[in-house]
Protein backbone atom coordinates (compact mmCIF):
# COMPACT_ATOMS: atom_id res chain seq x y z
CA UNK A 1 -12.47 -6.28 128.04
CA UNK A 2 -10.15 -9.25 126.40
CA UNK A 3 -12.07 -11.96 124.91
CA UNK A 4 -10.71 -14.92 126.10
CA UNK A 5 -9.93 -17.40 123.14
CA UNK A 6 -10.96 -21.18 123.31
CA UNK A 7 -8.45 -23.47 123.64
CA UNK A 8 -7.65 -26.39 121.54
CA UNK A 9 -6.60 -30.00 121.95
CA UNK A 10 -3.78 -31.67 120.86
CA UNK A 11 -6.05 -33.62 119.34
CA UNK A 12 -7.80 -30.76 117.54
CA UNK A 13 -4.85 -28.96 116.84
CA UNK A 14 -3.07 -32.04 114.44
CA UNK A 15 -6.01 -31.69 112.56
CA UNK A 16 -5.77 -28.28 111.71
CA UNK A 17 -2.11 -29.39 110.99
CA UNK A 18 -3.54 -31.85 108.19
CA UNK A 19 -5.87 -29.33 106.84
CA UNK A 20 -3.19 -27.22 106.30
CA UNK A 21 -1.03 -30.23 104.28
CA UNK A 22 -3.56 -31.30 101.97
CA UNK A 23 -3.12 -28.57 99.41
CA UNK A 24 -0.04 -29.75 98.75
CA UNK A 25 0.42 -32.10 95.75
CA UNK A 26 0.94 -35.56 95.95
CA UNK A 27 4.08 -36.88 94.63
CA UNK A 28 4.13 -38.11 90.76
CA UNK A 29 3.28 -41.63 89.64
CA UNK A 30 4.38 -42.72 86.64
CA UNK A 31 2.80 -46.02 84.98
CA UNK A 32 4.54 -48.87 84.12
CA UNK A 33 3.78 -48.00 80.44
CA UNK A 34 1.94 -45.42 78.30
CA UNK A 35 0.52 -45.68 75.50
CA UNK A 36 0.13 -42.81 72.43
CA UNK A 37 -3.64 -41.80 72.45
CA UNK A 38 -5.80 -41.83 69.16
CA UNK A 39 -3.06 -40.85 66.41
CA UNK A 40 -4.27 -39.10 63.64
CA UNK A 41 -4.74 -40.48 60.25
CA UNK A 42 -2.40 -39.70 57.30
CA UNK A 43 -3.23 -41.60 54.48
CA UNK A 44 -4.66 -45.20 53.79
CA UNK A 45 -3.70 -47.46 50.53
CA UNK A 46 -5.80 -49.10 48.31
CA UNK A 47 -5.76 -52.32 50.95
CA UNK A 48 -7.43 -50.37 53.12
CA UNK A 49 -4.09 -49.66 55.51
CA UNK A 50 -3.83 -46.68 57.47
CA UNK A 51 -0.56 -44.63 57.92
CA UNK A 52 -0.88 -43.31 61.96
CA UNK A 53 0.64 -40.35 63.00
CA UNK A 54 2.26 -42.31 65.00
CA UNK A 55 5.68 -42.22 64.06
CA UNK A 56 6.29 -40.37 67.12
CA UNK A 57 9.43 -42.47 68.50
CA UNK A 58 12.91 -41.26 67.04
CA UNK A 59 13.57 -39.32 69.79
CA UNK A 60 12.38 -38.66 73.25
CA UNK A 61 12.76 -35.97 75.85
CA UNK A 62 11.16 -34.49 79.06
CA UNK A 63 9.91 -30.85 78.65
CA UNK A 64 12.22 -28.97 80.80
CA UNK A 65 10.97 -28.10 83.98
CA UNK A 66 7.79 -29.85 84.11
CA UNK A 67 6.84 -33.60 85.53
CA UNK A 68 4.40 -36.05 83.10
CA UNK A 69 5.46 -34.20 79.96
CA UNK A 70 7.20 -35.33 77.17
CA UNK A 71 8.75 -34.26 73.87
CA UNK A 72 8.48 -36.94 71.22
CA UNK A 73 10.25 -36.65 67.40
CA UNK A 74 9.27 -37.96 64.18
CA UNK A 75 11.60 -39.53 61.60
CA UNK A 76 11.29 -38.26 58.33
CA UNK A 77 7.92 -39.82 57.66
CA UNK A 78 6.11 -43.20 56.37
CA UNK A 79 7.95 -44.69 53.74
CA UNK A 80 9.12 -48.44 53.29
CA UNK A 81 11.56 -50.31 50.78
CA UNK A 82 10.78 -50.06 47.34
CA UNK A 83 11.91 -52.99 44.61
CA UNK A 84 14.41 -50.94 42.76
CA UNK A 85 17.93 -50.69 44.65
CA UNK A 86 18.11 -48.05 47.28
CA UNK A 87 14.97 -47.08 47.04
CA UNK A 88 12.10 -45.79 49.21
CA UNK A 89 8.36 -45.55 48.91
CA UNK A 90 6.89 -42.53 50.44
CA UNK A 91 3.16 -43.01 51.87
CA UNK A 92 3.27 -39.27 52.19
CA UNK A 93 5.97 -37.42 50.23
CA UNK A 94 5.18 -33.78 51.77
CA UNK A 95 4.85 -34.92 55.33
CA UNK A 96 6.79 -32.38 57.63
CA UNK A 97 9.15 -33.64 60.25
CA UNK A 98 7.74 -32.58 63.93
CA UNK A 99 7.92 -32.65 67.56
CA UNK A 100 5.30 -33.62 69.28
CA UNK A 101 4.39 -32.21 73.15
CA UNK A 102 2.66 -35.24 75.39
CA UNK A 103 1.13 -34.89 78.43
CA UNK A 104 1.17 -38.07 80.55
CA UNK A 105 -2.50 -38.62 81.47
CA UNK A 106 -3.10 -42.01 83.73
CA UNK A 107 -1.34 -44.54 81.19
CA UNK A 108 -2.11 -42.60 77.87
CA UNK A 109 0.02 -40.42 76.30
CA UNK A 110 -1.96 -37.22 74.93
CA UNK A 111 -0.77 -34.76 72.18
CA UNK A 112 -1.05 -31.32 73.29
CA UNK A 113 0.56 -29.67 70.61
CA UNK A 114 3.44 -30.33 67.37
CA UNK A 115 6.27 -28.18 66.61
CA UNK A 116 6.56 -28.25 62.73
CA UNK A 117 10.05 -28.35 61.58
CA UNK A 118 11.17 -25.47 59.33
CA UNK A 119 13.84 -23.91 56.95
CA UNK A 120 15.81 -20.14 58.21
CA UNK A 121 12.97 -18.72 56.41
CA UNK A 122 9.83 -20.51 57.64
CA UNK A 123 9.18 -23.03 55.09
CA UNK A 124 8.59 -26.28 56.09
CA UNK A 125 10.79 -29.18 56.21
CA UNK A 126 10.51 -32.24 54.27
CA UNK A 127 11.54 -35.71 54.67
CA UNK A 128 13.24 -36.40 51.25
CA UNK A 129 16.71 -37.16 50.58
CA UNK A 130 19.40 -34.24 49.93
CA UNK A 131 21.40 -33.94 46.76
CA UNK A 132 24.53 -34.60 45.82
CA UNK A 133 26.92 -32.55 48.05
CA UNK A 134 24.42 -31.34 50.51
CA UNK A 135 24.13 -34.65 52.16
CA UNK A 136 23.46 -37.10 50.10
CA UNK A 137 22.66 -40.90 50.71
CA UNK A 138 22.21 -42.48 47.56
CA UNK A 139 18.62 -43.44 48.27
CA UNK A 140 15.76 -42.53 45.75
CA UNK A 141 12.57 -41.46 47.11
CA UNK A 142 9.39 -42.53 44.94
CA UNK A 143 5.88 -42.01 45.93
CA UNK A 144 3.29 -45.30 45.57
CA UNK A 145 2.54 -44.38 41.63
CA UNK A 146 6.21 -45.38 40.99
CA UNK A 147 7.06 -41.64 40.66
CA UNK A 148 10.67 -40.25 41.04
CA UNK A 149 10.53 -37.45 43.66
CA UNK A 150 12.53 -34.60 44.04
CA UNK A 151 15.25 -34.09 46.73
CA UNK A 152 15.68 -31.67 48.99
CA UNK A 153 18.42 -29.70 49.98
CA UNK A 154 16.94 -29.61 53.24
CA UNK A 155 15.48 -32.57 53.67
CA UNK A 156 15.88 -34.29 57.08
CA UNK A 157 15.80 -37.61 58.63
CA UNK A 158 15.36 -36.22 62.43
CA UNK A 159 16.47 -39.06 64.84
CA UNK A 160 18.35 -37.28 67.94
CA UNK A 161 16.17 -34.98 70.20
CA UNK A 162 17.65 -32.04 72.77
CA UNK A 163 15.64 -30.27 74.63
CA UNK A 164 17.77 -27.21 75.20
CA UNK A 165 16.98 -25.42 78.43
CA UNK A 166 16.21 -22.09 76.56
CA UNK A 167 13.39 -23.54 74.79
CA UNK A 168 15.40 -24.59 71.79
CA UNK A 169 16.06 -28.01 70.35
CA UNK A 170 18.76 -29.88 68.64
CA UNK A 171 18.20 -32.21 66.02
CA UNK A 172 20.77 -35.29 64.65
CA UNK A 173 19.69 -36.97 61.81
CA UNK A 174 20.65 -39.61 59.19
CA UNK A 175 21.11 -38.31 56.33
CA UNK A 176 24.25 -35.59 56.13
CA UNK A 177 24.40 -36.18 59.08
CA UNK A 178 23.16 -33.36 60.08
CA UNK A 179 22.78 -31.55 63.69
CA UNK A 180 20.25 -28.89 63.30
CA UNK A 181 19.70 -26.00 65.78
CA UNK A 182 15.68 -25.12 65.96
CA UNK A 183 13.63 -21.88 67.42
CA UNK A 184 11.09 -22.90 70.37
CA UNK A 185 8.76 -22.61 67.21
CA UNK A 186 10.43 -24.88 64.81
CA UNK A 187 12.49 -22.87 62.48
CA UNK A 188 15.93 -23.13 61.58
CA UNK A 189 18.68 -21.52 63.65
CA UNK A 190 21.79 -23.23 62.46
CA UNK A 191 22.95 -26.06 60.46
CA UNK A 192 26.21 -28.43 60.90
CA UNK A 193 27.51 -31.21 58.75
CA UNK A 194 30.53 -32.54 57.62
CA UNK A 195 30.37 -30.39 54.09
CA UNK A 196 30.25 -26.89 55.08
CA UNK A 197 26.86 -26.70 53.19
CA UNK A 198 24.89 -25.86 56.61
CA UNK A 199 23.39 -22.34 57.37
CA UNK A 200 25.94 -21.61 59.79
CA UNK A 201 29.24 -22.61 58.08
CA UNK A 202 30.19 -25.02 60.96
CA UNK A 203 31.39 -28.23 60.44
CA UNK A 204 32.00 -31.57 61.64
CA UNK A 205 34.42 -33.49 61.33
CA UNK A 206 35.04 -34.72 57.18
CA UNK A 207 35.01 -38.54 58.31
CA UNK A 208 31.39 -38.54 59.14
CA UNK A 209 30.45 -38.48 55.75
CA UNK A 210 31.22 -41.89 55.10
CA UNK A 211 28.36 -42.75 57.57
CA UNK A 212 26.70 -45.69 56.05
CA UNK A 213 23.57 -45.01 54.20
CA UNK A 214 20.30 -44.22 56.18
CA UNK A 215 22.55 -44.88 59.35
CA UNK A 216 23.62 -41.78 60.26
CA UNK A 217 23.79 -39.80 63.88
CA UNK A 218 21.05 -41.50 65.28
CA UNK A 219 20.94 -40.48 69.18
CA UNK A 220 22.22 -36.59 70.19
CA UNK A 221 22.64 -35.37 73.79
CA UNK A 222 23.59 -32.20 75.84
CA UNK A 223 25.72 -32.15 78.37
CA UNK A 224 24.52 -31.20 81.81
CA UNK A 225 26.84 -27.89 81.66
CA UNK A 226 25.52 -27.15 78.55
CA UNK A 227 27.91 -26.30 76.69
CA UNK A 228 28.68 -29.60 74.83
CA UNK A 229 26.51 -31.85 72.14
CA UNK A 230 27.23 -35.66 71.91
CA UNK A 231 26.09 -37.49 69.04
CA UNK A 232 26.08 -41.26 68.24
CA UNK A 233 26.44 -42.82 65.04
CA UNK A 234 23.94 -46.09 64.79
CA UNK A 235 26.28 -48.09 63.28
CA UNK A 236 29.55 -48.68 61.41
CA UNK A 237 30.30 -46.41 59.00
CA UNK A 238 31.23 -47.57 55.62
CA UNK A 239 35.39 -46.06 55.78
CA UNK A 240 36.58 -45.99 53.54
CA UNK A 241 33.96 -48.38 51.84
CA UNK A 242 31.45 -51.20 52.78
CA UNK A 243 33.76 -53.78 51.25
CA UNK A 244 36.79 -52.54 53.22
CA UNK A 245 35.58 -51.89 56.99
CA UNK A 246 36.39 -55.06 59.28
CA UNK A 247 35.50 -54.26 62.73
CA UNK A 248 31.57 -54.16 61.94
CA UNK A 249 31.32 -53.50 65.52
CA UNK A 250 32.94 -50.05 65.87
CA UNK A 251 31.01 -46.67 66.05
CA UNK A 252 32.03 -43.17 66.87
CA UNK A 253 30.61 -40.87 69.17
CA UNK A 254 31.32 -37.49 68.27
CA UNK A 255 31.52 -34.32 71.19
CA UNK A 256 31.32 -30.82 69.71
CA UNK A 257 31.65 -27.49 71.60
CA UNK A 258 28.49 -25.69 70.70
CA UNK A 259 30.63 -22.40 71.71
CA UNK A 260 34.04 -22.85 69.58
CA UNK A 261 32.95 -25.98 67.05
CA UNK A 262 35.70 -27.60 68.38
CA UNK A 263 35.27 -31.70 68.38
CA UNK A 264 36.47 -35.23 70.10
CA UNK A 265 35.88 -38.70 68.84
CA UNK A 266 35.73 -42.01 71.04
CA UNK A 267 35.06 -44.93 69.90
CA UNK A 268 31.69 -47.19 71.04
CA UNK A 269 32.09 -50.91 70.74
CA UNK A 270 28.85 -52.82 69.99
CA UNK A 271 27.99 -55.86 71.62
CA UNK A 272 27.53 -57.87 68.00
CA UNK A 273 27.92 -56.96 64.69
CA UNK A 274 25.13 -55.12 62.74
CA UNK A 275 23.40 -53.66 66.24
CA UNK A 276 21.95 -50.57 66.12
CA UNK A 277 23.18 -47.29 68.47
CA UNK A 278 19.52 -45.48 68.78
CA UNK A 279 20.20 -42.53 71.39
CA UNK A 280 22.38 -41.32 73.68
CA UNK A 281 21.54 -39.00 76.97
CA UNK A 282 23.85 -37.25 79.69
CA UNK A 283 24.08 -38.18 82.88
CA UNK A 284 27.56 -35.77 83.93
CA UNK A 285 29.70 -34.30 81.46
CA UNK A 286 31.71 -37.81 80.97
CA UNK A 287 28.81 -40.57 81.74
CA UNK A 288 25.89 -41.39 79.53
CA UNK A 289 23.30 -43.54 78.92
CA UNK A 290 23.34 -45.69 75.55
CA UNK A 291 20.25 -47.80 73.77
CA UNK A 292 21.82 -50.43 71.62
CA UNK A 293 19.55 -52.84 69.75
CA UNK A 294 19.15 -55.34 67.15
CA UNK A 295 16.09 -54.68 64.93
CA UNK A 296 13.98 -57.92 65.07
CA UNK A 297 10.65 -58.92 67.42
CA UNK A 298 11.00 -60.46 70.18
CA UNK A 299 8.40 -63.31 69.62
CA UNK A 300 9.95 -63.64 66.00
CA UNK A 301 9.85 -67.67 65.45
CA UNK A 302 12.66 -67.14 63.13
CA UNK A 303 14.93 -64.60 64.30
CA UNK A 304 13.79 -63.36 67.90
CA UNK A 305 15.31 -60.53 69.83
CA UNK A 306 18.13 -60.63 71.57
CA UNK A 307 19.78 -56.67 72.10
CA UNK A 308 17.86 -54.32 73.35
CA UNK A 309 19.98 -53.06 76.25
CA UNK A 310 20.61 -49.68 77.92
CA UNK A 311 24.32 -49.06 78.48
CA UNK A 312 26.11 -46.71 81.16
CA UNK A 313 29.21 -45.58 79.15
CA UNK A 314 32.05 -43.32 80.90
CA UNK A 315 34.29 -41.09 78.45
CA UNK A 316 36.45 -40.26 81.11
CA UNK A 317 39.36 -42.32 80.14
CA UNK A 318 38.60 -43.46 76.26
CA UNK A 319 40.93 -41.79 73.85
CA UNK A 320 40.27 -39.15 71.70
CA UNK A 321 40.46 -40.67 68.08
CA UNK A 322 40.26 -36.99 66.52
CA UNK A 323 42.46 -36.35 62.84
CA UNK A 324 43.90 -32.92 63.44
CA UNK A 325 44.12 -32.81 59.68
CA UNK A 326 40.49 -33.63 59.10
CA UNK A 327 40.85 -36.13 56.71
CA UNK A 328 38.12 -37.82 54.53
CA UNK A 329 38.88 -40.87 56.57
CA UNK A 330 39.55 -39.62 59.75
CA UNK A 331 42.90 -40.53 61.68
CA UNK A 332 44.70 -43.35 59.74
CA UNK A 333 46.68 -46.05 61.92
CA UNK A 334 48.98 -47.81 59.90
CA UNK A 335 47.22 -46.69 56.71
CA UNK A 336 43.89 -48.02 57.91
CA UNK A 337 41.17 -46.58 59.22
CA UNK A 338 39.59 -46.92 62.85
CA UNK A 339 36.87 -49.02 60.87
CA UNK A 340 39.58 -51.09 59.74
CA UNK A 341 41.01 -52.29 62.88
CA UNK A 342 40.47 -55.53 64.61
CA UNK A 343 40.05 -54.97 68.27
CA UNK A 344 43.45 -56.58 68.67
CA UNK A 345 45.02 -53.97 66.31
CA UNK A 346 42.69 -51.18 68.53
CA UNK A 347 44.92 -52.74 71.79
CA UNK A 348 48.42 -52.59 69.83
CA UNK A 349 47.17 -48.97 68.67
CA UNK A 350 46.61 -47.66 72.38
CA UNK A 351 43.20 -47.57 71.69
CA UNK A 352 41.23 -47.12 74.46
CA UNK A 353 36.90 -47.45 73.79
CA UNK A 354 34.48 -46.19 76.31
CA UNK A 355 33.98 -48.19 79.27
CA UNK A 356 29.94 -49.85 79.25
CA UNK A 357 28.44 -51.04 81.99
CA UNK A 358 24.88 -52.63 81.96
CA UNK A 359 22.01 -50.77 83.49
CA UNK A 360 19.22 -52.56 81.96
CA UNK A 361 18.08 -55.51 79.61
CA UNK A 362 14.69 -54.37 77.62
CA UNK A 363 13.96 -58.29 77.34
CA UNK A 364 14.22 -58.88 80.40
CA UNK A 365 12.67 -55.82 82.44
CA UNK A 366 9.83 -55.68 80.56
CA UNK A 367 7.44 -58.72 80.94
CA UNK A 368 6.30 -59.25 76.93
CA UNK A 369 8.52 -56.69 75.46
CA UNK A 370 6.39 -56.86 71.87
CA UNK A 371 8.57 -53.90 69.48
CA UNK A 372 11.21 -54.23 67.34
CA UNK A 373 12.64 -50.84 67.49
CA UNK A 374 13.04 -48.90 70.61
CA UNK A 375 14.64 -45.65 69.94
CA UNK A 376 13.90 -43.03 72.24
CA UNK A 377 15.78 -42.59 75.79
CA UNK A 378 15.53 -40.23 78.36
CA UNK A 379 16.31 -39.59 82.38
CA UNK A 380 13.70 -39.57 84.05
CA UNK A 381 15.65 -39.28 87.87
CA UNK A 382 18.41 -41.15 89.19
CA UNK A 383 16.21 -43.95 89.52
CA UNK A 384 13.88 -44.11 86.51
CA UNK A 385 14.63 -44.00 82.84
CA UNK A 386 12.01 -43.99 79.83
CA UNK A 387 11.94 -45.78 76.72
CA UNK A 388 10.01 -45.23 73.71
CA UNK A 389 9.38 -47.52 70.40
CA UNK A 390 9.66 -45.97 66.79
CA UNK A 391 6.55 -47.13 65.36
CA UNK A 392 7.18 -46.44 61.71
CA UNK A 393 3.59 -45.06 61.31
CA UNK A 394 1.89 -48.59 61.83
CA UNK A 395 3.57 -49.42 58.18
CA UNK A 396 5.97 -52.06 56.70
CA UNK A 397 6.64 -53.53 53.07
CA UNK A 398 4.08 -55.52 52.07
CA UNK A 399 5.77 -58.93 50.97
CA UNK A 400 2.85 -59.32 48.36
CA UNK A 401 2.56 -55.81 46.38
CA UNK A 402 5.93 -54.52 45.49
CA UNK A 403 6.41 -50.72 46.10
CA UNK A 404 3.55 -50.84 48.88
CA UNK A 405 2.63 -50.94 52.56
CA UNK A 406 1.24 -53.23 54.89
CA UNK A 407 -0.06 -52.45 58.58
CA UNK A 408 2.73 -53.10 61.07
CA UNK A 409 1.27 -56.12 63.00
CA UNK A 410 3.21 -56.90 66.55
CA UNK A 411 4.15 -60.55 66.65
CA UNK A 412 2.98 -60.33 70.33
CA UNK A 413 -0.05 -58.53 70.00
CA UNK A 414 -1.43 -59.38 66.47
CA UNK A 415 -1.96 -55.70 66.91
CA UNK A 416 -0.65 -52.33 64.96
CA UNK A 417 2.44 -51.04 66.78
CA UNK A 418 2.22 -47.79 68.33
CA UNK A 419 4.25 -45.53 70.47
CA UNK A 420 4.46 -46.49 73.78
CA UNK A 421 7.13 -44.92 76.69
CA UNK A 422 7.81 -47.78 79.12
CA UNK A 423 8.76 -46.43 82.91
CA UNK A 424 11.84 -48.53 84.15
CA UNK A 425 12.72 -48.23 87.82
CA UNK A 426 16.57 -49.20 88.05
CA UNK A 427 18.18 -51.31 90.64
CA UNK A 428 21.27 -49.22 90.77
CA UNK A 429 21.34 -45.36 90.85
CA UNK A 430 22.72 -43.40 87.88
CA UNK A 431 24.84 -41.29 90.16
């Protein structure tokens, strides 16, 4: 005998359809800011400062294939401006470069883990300066007894983050400059400067070794097909000297084929002289986004803000500035260099920069905007980006101990910067 099954309403049977929907997740919210949860402690002064770790800011990036999670990259550690020219104070001399893993929780940002940065046979990375010939930047690194330190061949000044898709990252920094491949655990795959002193051989191009002292390739991206990298130099570089360059507004962006080593140059026109280029991310293989700042606080009486701006910049029709003899100076034009050029004398040269369009004014999307130094971009869709601050470790020079360190106080705040990502929804779509 067939049991005769009871029927349902329409009623009844939406219901059931709702039952059945509420497993799935609902979509992601991001905050309008986040802020770096409880940093650890790395040293505190005789004043009582602390140095935070913190410091978490140079570069940012999402963890591929995940939503709320972040990779965030330390600098080369706390250190400030010591008396004697060229010289930095380090708070912590063997601090080790790292990436840091974040998990977006409500509007905290929480570590979950740190990637320690390492030499091609597992010893960990410092922060100090390189020799002479390895990447050298004139700077002398003391520690806060007034005692010379060491350099280090190896020695990095991470600034520019990639995520790679296979669980490997890219590194820029500012010393060499540098662009360091690393394992998913932090050790050292390859190294690439303009000396041929790198663990793989590969070079760039000779020119970028006039970068101007602790200015080097600050921002580093991937291209979407990747198969390029795209690094940004943060600002003019002194070629062929300090004393000679004219355009002060002039950087180079720098494309090199991970596959062959081959390279292109373009030149990146800042909107003022003496601005700061702090990262660089792909949006195609020919448009990126740019961050482009001055370096004071907004609520500065004397000297307040006024660049902190994300650029879309297009490639696509900017002229390749490469010296096919790979000159110390690059391409010459007239016997000067590109740094040498007026932007009038770019024109009469058939010099064509990238193209930059505005996407979004720091100051003016952000209600309050208290830091001095964002640094970090990334994509977060075609609609949202993220920025985050470099907080230098919640340290500056203290203006009444030479050779020492005060706490980082926001203008706005009255509070110790630290690392915050803020969320910005854009009016116009990336793509």
């Amino acid at each position: 005998m067939k049991r005769k099954l009871p029927s349902l309403s329409i009623a009844s049977l939406f219901l059931v359809f709702l039952s059945c929907q509420s497993d799935d997740p609902a979509p992601f919210t991001y905050p309008d800011s986040a802020l770096q949860a409880s940093p650890k402690v790395l040293a505190t002064n005789a004043a009582r400062v602390k140095v935070y770790n913190g410091g978490f800011g140079s570069g940012l990036a999402v963890v591929p294939n995940t939503t709320g999670s972040f990779y965030l990259l330390t600098d080369r550690g706390p250190n400030v401006d010591g008396t004697i020219k060229d010289s930095k104070i380090f708070a912590k001399p063997d601090f080790t470069p790292l990436i840091g893993k974040f998990t977006l929780k409500n509007d905290s940002l929480v570590l979950e883990s740190t990637i320690e940065l390492k030499t091609s046979t597992g010893v960990k990375l410092t922060g100090l300066p390189n020799p002479t010939g390895y990447g050298a930047t004139g700077e002398g690194a003391y520690d806060t007894n007034g005692n010379l330190l060491d350099n280090d061949i190896e020695g990095i000044d991470s600034e520019g983050l990639v995520a790679a898709s296979d669980g490997t990252f890219w590194i820029s920094d500012e010393y060499g400059p540098h662009i360091t491949h690393f394992s998913q655990n932090g050790q050292t795959i390859e190294r690439i400067n303009p000396f041929g002193t790198g663990t793989g051989g590969r070079k760039l191009p000779a020119v970028f070794a006039t970068r101007r002292a602790n200015r080097g390739m600050e921002g580093l991206a991937i291209t979407p097909d990747n198969k390029t990298l795209v690094g940004i130099m943060q600002s003019t570089m002194y070629n062929p000297s300090s004393a000679a360059i004219v355009n002060k507004k002039l950087t180079r962006i720098v494309f090199f084929d991970i596959a062959t080593a081959a390279t292109k140059q373009y030149v990146y026109l800042q909107d003022a002289n003496g601005l700061s280029n702090c990262d660089i991310v792909a949006i195609t293989n020919t448009t990126f986004l740019v961050l482009e700042r001055d370096g004071d606080f907004p609520q500065d009486s004397k000297s307040p803000a006024v660049y902190k701006r994300v650029y879309k910049i297009d490639v696509s029709n900017a002229t390749d500035v490469s010296d096919a003899t790979n000159g110390a100076n690059g391409k010459l034009y007239n016997g000067k260099t590109l740094e040498q050029l007026t932007d009038t004398e770019l024109q009469s040269n058939s010099i064509t920069p990238v193209t930059k369009t505005l996407v979004v004014d720091l100051l003016q999307a952000i209600p309050g905007y208290p830091h001095d130094k964002p640094e970090g971009l990334t994509i977060i869709d075609n609609n949202t980006i993220a920025v985050v601050n470099d907080d230098d470790f919640g340290i500056l020079n203290d203006t009444n101990t030479p050779n020492n360190y005060m706490a980082k106080v926001l203008p706005a705040t009255n509070k110790t910067d630290r690392g915050t990502i803020y969320f910005i929804k854009l009016t116009t779509s990336l793509k």
